[in-house]
N, C-alpha and C. Protein backbone atom coordinates (compact mmCIF):
# COMPACT_ATOMS: atom_id res chain seq x y z
N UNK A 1 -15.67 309.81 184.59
CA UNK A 1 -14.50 308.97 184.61
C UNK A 1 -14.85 307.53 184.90
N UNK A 2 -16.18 307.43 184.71
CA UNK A 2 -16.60 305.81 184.81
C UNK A 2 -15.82 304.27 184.25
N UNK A 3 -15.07 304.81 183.06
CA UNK A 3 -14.16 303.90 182.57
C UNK A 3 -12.93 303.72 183.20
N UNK A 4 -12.63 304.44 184.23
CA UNK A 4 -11.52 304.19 184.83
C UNK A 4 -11.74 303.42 186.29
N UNK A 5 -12.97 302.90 186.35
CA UNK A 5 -12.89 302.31 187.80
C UNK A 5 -11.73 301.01 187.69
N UNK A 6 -11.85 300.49 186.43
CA UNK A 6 -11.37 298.62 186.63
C UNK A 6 -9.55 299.43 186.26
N UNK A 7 -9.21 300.25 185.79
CA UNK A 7 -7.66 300.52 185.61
C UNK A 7 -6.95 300.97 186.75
N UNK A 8 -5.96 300.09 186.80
CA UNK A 8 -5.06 300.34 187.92
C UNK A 8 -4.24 301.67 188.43
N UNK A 9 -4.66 302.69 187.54
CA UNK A 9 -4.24 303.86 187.62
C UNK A 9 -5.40 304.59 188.07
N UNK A 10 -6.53 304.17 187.93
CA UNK A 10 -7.77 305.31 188.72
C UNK A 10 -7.32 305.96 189.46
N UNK A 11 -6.75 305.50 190.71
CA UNK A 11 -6.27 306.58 191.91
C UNK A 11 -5.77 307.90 192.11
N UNK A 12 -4.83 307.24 190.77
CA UNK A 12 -4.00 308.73 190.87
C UNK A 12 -4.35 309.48 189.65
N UNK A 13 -5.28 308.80 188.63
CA UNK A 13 -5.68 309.74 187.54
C UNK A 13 -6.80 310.70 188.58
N UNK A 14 -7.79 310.23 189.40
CA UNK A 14 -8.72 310.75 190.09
C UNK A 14 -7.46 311.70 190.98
N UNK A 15 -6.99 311.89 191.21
CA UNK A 15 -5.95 312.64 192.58
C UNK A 15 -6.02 313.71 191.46
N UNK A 16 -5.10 313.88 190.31
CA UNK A 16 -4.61 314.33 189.37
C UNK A 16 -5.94 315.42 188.98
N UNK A 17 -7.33 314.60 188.59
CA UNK A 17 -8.40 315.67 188.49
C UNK A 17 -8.76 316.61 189.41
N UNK A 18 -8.74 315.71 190.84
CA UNK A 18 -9.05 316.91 192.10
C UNK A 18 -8.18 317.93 191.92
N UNK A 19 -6.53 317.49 191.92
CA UNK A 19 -5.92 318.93 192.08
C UNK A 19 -6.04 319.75 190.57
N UNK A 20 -6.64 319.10 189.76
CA UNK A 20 -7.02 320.37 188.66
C UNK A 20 -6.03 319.98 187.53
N UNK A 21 -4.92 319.01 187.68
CA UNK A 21 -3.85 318.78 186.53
C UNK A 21 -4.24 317.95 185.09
N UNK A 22 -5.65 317.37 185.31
CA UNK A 22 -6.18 316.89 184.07
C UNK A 22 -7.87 317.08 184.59
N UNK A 23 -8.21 317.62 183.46
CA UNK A 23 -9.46 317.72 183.22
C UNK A 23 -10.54 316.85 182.49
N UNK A 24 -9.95 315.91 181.93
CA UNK A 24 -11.04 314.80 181.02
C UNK A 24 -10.78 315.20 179.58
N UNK A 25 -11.24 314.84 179.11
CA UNK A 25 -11.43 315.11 177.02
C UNK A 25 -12.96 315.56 177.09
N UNK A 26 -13.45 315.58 177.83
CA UNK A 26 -15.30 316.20 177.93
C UNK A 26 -15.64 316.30 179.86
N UNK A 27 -16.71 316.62 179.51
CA UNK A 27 -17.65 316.24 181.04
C UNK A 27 -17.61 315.04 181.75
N UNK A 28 -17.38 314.48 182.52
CA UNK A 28 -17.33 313.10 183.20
C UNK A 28 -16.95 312.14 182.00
N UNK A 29 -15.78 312.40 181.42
CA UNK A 29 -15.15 311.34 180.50
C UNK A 29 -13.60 311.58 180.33
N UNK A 30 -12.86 311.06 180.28
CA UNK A 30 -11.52 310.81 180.38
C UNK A 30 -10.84 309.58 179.72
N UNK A 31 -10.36 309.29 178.59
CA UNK A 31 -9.97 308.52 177.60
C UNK A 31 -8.59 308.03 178.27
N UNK A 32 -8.55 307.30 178.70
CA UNK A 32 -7.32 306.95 178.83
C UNK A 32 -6.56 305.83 178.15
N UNK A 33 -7.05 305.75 176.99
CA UNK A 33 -6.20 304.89 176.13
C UNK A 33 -5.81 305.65 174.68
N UNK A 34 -6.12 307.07 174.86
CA UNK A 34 -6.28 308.09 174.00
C UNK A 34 -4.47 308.30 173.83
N UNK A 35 -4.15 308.30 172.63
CA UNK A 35 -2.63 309.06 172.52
C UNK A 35 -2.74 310.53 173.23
N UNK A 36 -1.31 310.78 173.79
CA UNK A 36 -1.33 312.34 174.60
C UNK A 36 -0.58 313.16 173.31
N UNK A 37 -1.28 314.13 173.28
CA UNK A 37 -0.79 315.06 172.26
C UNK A 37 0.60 316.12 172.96
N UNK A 38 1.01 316.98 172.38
CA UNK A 38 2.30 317.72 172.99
C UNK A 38 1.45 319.01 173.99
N UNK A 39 0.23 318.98 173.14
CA UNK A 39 -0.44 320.40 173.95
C UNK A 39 -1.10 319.90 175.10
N UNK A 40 -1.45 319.23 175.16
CA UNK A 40 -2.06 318.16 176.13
C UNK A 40 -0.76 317.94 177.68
N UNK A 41 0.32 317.11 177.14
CA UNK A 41 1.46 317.04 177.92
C UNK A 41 2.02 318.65 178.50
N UNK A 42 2.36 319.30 178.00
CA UNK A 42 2.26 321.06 177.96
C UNK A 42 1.72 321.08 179.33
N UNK A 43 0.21 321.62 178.99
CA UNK A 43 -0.70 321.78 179.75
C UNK A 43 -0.44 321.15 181.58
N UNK A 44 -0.76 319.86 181.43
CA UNK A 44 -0.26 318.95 182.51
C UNK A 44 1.00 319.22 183.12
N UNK A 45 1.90 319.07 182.69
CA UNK A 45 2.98 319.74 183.43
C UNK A 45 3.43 321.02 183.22
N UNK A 46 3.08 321.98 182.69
CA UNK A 46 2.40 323.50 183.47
C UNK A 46 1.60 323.78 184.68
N UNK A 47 0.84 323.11 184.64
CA UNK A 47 -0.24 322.90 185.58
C UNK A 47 0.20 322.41 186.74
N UNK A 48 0.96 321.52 186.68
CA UNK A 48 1.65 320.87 188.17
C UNK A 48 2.45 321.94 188.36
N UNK A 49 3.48 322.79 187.52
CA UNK A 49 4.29 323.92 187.85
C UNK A 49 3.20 324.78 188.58
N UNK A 50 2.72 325.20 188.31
CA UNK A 50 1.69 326.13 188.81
C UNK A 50 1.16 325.89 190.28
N UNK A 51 0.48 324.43 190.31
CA UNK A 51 0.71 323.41 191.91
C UNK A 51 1.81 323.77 192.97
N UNK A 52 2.49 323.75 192.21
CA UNK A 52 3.86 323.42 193.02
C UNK A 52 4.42 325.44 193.51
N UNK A 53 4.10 326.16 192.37
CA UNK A 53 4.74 327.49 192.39
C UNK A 53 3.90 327.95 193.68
N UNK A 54 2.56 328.00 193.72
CA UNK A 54 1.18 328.90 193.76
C UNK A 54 0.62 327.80 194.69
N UNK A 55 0.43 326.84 194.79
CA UNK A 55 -0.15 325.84 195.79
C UNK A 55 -1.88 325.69 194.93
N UNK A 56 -1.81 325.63 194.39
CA UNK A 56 -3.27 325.83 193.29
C UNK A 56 -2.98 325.89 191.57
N UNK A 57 -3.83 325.29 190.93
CA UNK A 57 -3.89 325.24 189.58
C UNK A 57 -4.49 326.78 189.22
N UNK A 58 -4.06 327.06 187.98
CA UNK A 58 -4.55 328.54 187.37
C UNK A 58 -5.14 328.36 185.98
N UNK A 59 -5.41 329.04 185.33
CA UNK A 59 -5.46 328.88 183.93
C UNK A 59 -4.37 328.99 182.97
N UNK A 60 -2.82 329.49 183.79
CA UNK A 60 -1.74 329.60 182.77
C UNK A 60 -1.71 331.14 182.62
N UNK A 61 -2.47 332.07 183.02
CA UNK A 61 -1.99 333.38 182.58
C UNK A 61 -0.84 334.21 183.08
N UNK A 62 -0.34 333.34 184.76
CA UNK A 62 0.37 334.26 185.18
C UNK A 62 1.65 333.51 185.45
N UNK A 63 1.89 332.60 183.92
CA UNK A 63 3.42 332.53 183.99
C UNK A 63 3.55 332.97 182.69
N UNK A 64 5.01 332.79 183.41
CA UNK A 64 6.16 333.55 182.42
C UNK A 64 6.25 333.28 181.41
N UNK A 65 6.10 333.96 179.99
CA UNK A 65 6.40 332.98 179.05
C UNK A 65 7.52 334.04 178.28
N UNK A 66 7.81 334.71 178.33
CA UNK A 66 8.70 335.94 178.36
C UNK A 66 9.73 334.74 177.57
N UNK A 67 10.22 335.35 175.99
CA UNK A 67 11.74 335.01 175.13
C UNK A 67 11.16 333.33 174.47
N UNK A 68 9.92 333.11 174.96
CA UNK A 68 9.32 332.36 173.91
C UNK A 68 9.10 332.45 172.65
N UNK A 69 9.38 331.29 171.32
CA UNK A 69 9.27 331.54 170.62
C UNK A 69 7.86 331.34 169.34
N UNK A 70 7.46 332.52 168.73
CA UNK A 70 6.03 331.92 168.17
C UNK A 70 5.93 331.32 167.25
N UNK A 71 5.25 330.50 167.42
CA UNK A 71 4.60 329.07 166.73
C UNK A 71 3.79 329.67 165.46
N UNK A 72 4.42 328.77 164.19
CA UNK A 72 3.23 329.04 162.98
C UNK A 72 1.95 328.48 162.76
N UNK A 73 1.72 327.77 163.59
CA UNK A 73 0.53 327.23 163.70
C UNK A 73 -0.01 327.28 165.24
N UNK A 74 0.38 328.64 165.81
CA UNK A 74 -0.28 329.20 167.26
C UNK A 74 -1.93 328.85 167.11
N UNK A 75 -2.55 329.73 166.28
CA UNK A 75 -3.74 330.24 166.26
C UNK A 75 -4.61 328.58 166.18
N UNK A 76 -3.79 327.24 165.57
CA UNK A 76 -4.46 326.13 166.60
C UNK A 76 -4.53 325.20 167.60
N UNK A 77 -3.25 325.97 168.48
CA UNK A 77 -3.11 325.41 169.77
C UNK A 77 -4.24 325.90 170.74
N UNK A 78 -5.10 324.75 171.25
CA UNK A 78 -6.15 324.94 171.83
C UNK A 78 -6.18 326.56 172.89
N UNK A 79 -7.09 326.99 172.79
CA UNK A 79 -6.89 328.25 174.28
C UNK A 79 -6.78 327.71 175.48
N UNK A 80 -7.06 326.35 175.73
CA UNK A 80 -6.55 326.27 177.12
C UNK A 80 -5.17 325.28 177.01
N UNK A 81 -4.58 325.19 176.61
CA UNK A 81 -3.29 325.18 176.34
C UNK A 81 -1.91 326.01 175.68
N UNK A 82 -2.78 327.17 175.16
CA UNK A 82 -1.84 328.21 174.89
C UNK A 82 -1.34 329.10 175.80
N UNK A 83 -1.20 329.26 177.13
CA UNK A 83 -0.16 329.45 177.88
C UNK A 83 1.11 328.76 178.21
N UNK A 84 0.55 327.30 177.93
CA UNK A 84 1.71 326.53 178.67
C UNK A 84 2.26 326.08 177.56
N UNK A 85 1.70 326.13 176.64
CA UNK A 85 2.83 325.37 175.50
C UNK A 85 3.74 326.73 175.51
N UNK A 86 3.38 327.76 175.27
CA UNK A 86 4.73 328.94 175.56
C UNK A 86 5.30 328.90 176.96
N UNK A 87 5.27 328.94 177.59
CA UNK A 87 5.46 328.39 178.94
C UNK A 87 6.69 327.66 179.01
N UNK A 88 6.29 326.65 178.54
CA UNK A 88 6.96 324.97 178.13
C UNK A 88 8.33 325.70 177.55
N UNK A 89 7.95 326.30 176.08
CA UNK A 89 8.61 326.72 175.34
C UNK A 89 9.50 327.89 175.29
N UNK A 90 8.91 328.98 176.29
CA UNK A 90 9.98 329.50 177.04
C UNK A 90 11.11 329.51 177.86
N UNK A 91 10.96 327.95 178.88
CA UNK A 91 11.49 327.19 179.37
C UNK A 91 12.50 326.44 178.60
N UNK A 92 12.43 326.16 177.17
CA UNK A 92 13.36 324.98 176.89
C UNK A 92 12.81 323.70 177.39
N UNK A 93 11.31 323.80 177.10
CA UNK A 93 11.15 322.14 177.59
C UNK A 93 10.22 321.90 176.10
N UNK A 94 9.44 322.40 175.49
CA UNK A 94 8.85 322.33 174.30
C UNK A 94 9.58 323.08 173.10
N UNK A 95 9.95 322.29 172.43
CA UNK A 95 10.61 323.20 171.05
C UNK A 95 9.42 322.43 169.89
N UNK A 96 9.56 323.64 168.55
CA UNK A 96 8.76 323.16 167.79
C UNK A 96 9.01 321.88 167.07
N UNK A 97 8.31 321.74 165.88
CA UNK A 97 8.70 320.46 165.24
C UNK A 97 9.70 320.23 164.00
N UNK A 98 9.58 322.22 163.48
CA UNK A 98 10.50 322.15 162.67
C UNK A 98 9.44 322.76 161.68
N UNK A 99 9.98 323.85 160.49
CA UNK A 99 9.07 324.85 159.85
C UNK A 99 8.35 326.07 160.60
N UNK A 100 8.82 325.90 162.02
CA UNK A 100 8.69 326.86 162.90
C UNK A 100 7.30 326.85 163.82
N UNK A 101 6.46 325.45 163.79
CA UNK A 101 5.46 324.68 163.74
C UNK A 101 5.58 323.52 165.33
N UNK A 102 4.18 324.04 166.20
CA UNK A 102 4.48 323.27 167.63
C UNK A 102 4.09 322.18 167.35
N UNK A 103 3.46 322.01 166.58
CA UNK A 103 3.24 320.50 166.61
C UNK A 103 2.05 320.08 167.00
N UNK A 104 1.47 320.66 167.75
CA UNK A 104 0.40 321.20 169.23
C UNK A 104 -0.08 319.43 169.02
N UNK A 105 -0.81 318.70 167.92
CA UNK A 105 -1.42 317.48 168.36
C UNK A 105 -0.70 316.67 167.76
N UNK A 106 0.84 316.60 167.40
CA UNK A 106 1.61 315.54 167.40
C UNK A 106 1.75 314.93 168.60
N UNK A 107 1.98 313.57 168.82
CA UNK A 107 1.32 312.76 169.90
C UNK A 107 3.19 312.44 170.61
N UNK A 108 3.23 312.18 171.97
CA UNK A 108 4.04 312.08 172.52
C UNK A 108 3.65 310.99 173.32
N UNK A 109 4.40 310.48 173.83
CA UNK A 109 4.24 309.20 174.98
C UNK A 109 4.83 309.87 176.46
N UNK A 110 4.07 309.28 177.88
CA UNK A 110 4.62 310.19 178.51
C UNK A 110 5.90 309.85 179.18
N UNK A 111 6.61 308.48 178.69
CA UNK A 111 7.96 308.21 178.79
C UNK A 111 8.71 309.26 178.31
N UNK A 112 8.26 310.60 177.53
CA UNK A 112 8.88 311.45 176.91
C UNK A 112 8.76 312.51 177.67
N UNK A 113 8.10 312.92 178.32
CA UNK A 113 7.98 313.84 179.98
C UNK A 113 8.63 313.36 181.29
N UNK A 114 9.71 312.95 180.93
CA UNK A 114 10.00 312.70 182.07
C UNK A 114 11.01 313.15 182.76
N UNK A 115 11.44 313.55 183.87
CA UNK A 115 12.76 314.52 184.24
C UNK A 115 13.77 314.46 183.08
N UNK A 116 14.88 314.91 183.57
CA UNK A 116 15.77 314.86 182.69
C UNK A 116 16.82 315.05 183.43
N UNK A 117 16.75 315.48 184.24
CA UNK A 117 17.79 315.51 185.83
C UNK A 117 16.74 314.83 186.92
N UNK A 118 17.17 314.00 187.86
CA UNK A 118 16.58 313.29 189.18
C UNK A 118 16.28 314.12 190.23
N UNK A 119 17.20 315.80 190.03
CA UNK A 119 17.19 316.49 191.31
C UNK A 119 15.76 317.56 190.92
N UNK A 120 15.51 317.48 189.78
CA UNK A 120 15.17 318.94 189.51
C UNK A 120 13.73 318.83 188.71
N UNK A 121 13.17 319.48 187.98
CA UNK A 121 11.57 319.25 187.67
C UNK A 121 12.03 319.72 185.75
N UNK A 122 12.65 319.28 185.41
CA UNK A 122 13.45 319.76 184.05
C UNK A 122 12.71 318.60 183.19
N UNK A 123 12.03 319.01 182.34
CA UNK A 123 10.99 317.96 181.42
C UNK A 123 11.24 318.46 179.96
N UNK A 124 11.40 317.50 179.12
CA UNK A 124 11.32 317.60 177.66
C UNK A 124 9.60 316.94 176.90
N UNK A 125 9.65 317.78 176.19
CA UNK A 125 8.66 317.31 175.91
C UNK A 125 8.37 317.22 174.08
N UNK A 126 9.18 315.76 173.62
CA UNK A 126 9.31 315.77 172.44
C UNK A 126 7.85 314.58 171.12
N UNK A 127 8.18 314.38 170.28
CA UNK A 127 7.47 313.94 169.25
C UNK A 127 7.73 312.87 169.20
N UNK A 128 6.96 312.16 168.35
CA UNK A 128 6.44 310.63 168.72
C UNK A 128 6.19 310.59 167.05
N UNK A 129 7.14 309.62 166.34
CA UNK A 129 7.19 309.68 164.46
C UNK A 129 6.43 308.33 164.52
């Protein structure tokens, strides 16, 4: 994460890796001028669910994804994001893009993750045209 010393966000991108909610794009590298994809966003706030449920990050296997719906283009949503994009999407926070299709690396901004109620942890997580 060497490129993040001079950005004013180091702190809490580094906080964010300790507790396990972002992992980098490789080994000691982390793009942060990189567009966030939907599987990407997914992931991340799954992952804080998981924080918050469990007091620890998991890999996503032991939530719920129960009345989710499947994606026609599952088989290339990364494996470590294919819990939580169903997850997401079980929830009503990820819907597809339309053709029955997640979208998985259509790019989102994370002004687009953001509550949706003030009281509650309720996140949408939509597309970026």
């Amino acid at each position: 994460f060497n490129k993040l010393v001079r950005l004013s966000y180091h702190t809490l991108c580094i906080k964010a890796y300790n507790l396990g909610i972002v992992k980098g794009v490789a080994l000691d590298h982390f793009a942060p001028g990189a567009p966030l994809t939907r599987e990407q966003a997914a992931t991340m706030l799954g992952r804080v669910h998981e924080l918050i449920k469990n007091g620890k990050v998991g890999d996503g296997s032991g939530l719920d994804t129960s009345g989710a719906t499947a994606f026609t283009d599952d088989n290339l949503i990364g494996s470590y994001a294919t819990p939580y994009v169903y997850f997401m999407n079980a929830n009503k926070i990820l819907e597809g893009v339309g053709n029955g299709s997640c979208g998985y690396r259509t790019h989102t901004i994370p002004e687009y993750c953001v509550p949706q109620q003030e009281t509650s942890l309720h996140f949408r997580i939509t597309e970026v045209r």
